[in-house]
C-alpha atoms as a PDB file:
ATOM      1  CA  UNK A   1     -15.706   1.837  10.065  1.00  0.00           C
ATOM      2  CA  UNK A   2     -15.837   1.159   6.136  1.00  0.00           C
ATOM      3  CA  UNK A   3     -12.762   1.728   3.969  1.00  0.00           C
ATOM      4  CA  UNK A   4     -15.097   3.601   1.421  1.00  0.00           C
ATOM      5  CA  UNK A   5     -16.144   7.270   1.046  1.00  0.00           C
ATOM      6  CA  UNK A   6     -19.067   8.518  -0.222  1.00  0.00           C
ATOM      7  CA  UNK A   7     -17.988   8.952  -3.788  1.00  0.00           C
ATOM      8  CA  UNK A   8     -16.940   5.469  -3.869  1.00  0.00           C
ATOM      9  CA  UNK A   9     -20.485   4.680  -2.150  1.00  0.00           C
ATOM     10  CA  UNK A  10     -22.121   6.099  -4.543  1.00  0.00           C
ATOM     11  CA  UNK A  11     -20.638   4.288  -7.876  1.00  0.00           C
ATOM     12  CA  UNK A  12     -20.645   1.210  -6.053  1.00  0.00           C
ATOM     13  CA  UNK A  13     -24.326   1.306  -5.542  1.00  0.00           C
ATOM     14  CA  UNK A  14     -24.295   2.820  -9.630  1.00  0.00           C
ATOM     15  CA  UNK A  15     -23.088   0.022 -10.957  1.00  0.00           C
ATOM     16  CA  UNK A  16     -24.268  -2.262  -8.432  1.00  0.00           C
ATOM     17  CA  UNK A  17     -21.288  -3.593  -6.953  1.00  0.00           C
ATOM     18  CA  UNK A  18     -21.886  -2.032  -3.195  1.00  0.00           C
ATOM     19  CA  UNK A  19     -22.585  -6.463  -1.903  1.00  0.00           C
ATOM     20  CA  UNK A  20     -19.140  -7.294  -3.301  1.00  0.00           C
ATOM     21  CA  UNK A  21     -17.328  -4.196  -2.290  1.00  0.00           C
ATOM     22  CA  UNK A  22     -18.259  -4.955   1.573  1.00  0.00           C
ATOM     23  CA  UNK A  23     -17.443  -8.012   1.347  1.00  0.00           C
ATOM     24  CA  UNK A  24     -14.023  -7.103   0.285  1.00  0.00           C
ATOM     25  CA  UNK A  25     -13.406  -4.470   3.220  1.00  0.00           C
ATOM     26  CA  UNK A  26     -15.071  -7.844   6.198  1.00  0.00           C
ATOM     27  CA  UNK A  27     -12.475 -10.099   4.515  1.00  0.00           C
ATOM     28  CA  UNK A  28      -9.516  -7.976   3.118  1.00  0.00           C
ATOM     29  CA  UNK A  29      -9.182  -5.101   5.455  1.00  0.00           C
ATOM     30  CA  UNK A  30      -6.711  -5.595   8.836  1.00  0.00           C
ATOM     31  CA  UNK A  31      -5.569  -3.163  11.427  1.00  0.00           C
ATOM     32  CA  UNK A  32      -2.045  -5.041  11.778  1.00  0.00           C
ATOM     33  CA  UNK A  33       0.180  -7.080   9.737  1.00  0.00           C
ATOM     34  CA  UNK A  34      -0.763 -11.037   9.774  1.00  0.00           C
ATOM     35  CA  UNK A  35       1.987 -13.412   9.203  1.00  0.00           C
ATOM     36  CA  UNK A  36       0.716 -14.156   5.738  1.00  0.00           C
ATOM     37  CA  UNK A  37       0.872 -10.435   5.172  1.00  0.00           C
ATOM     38  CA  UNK A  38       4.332 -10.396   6.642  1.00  0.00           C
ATOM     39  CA  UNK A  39       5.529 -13.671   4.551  1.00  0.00           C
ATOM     40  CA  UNK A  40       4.474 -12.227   1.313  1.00  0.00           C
ATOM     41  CA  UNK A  41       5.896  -8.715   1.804  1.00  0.00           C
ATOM     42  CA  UNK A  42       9.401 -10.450   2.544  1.00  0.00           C
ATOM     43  CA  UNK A  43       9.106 -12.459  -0.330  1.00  0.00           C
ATOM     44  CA  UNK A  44       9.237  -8.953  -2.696  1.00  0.00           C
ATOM     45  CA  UNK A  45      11.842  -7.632  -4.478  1.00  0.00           C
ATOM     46  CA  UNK A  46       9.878  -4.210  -5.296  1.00  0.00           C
ATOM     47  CA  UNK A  47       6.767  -2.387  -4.303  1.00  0.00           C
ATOM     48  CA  UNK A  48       4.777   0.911  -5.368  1.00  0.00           C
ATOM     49  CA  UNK A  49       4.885   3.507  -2.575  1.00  0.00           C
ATOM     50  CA  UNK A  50       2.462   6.596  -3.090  1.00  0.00           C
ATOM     51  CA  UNK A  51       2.679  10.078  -0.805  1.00  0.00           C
ATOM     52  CA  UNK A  52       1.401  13.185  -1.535  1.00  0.00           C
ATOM     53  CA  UNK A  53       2.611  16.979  -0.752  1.00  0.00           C
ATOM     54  CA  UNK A  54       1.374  18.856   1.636  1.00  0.00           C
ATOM     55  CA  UNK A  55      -1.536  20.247  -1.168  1.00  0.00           C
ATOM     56  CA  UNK A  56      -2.144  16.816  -1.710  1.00  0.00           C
ATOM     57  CA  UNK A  57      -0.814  16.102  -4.835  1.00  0.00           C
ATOM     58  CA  UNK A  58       0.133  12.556  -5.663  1.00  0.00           C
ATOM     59  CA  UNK A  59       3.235  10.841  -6.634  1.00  0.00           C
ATOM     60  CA  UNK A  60       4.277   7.333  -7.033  1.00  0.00           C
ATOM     61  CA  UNK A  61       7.789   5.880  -6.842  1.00  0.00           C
ATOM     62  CA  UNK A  62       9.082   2.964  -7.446  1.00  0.00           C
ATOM     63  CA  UNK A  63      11.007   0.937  -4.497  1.00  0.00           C
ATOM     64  CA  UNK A  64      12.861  -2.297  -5.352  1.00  0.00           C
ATOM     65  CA  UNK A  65      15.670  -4.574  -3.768  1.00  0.00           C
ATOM     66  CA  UNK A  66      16.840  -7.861  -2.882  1.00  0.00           C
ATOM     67  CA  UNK A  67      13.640  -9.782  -1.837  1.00  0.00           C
ATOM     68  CA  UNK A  68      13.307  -9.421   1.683  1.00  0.00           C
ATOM     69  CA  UNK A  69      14.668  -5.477   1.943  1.00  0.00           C
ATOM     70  CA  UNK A  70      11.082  -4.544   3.138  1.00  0.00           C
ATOM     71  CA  UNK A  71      10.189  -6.279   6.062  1.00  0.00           C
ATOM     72  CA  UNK A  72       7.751  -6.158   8.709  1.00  0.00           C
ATOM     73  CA  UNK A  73       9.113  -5.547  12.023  1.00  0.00           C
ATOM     74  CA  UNK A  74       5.921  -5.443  14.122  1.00  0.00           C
ATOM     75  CA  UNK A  75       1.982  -6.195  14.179  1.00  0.00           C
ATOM     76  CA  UNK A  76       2.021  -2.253  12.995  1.00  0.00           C
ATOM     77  CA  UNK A  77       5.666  -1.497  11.146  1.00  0.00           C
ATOM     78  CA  UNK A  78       7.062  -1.571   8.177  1.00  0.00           C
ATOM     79  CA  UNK A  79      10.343  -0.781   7.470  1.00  0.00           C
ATOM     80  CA  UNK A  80      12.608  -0.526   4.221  1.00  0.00           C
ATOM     81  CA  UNK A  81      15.536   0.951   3.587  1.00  0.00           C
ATOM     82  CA  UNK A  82      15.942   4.528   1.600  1.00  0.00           C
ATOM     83  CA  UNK A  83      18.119   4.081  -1.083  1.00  0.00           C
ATOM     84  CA  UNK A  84      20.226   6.515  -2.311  1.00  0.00           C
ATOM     85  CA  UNK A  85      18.551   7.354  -5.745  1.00  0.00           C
ATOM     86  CA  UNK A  86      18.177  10.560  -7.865  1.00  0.00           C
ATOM     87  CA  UNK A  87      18.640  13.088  -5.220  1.00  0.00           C
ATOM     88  CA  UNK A  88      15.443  14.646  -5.332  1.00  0.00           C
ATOM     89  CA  UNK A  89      13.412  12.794  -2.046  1.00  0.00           C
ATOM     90  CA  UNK A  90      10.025  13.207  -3.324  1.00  0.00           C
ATOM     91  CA  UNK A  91       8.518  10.103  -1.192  1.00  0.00           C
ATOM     92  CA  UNK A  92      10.564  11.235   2.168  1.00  0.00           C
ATOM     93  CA  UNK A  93      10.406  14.544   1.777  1.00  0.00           C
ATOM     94  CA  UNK A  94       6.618  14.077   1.031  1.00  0.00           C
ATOM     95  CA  UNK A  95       6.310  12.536   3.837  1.00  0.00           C
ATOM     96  CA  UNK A  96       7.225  14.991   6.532  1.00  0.00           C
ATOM     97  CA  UNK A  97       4.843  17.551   5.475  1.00  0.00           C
ATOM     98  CA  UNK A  98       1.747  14.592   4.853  1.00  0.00           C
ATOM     99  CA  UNK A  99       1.640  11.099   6.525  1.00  0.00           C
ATOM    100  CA  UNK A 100      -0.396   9.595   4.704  1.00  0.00           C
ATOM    101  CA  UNK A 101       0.910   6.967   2.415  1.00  0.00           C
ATOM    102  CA  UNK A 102      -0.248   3.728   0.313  1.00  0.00           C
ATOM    103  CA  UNK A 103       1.731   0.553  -0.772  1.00  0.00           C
ATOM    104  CA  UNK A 104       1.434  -1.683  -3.181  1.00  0.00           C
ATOM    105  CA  UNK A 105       3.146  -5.003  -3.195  1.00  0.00           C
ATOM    106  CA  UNK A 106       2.620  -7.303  -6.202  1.00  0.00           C
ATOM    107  CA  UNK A 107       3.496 -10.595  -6.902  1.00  0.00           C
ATOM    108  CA  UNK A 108       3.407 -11.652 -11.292  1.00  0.00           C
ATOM    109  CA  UNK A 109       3.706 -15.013 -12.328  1.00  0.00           C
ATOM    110  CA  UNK A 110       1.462 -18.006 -12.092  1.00  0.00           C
ATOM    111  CA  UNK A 111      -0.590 -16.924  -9.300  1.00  0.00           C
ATOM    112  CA  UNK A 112      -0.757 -13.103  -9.261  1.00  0.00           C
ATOM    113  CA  UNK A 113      -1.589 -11.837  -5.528  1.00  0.00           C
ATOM    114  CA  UNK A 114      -1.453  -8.184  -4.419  1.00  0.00           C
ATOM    115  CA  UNK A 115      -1.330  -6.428  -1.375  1.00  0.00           C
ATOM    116  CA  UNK A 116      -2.437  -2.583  -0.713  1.00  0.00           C
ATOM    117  CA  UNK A 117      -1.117  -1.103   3.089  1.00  0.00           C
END
């Protein structure tokens, strides 16, 4: 199964990037956490965590801690810790009416890596 949709098929093959964009999803693209996955991810101090309402409209938040306060726990889980913030639990609350989520971990410095979940 490819990580792309047809919209994203169809710019790919647009602007001719459709060779570099599978090769992306054979070598990128895991069902489960690897180590390295789970080494970097505990090496963060912050991530990006998107959800969207039960329409479907996005929102992004912003999640940070000591490094290590996301972890993985399992091949398939994730866990970090919910903050007390403003109040208004637009990422939790978000999440019991759609489960669908992304994260984005990044690393800026000398070597810049990134990783999407």
């Amino acid at each position: 199964m490819s990580m792309y949709h047809p919209g994203q098929r169809d710019l790919q093959d647009a602007f001719s990037s459709r060779a570099l964009a599978d090769r992306l999803d054979e070598t990128l693209r895991h069902e489960r956490f690897t180590d390295r996955d789970a080494a970097f991810i505990a090496q963060q101090s912050f991530f990006f965590l998107a959800t969207a309402d039960d329409q479907g409209r996005p929102d992004c938040s912003f999640k940070g801690g000591p490094a290590g306060f996301a972890r993985v726990v399992a091949p398939d889980a994730l866990i970090f810790p919910d903050y007390d913030g403003n109040g208004m639990f637009r990422s939790l609350g978000n999440l019991t009416a759609n489960p669908n989520v992304g994260l984005l971990f990044l690393s800026i410095g000398e070597r810049p890596q990134r990783l999407r979940v």
